[in-house]
Protein backbone atom coordinates (compact mmCIF):
# COMPACT_ATOMS: atom_id res chain seq x y z
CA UNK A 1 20.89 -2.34 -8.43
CA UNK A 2 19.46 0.08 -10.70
CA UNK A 3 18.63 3.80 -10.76
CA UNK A 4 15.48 5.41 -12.64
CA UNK A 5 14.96 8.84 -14.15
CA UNK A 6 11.15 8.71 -14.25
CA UNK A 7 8.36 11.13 -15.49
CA UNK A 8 5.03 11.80 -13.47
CA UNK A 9 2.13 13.76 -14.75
CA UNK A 10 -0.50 15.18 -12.48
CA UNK A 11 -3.45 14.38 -13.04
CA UNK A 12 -5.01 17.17 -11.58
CA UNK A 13 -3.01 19.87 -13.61
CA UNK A 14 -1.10 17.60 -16.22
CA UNK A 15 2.19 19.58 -15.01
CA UNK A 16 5.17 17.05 -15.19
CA UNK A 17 7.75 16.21 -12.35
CA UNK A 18 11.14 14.35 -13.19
CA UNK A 19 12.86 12.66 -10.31
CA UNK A 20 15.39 9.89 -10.08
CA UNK A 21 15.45 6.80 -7.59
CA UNK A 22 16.55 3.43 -6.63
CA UNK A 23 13.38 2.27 -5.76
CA UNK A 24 10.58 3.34 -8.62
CA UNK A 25 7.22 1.68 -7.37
CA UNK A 26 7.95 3.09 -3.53
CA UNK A 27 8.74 6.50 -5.20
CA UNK A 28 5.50 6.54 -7.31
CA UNK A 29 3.44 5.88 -4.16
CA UNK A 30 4.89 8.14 -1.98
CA UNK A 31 4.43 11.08 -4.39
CA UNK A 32 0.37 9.59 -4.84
CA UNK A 33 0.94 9.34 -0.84
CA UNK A 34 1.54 13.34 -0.37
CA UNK A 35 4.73 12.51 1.45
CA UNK A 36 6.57 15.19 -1.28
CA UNK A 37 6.01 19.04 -0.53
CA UNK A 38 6.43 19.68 -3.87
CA UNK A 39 4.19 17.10 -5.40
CA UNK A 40 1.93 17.22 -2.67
CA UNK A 41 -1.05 20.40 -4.06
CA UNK A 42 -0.93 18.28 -7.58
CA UNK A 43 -1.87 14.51 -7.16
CA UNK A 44 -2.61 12.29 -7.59
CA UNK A 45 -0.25 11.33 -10.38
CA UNK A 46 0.32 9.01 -13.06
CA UNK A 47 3.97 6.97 -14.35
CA UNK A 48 4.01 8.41 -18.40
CA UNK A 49 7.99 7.16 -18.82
CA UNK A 50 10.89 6.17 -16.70
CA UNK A 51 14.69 4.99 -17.92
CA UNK A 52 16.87 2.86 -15.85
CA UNK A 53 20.31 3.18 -15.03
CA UNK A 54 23.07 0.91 -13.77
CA UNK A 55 25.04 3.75 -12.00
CA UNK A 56 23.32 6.54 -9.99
CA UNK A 57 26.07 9.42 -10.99
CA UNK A 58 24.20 8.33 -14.58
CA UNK A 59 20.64 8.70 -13.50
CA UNK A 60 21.32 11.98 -11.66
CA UNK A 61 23.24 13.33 -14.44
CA UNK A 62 20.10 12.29 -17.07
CA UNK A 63 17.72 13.82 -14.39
CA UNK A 64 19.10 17.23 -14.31
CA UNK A 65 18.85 17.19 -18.41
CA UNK A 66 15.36 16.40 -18.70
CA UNK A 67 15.33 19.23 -16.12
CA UNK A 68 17.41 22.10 -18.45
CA UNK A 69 15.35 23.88 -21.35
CA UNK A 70 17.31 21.10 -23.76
CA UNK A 71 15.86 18.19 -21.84
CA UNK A 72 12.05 20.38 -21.51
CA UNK A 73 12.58 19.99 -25.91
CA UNK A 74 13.56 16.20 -25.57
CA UNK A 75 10.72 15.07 -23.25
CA UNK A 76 8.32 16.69 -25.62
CA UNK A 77 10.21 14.79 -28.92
CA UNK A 78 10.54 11.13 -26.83
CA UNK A 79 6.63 11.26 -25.65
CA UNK A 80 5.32 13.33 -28.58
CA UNK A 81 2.58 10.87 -29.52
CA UNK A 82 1.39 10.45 -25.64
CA UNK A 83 1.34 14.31 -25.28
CA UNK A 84 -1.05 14.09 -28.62
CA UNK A 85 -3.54 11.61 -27.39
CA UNK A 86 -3.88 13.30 -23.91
């Protein structure tokens, strides 16, 4: 089984929301559903990036990076050239 870190971007706002799952596509569509309070005033979204992982300790761990002010500076570097074109 794997685990995903992923990346949505509203589409409304373009504000970003990092989550982790074991289930990626369910995840996405839930969010785009409005079952999420917190995602819920700013879809509908789109999937800009995602990693897998093979242990979840490993995805939650790379979630709460992207999270910190460190991980803000290496979302920005990894997706630099989508950030440009959007």
């Amino acid at each position: 089984m794997f685990y995903y870190v992923y990346i949505l971007q509203s589409q409304k706002d373009e504000s970003l929301y990092i989550g982790y799952t074991s289930d990626l596509m369910k995840r996405f569509q839930s969010h785009n559903a409005g079952e999420n309070a917190a995602t819920k005033p700013f879809r509908p979204y789109r999937l800009i990036f995602y990693e897998a992982f093979l242990n979840r300790i490993d995805a939650k761990n790379r979630e709460e990076y992207l999270k910190s002010g460190y991980g803000g500076r290496t979302i920005r570097g990894m997706l630099k050239k989508y950030f440009e074109g959007t």
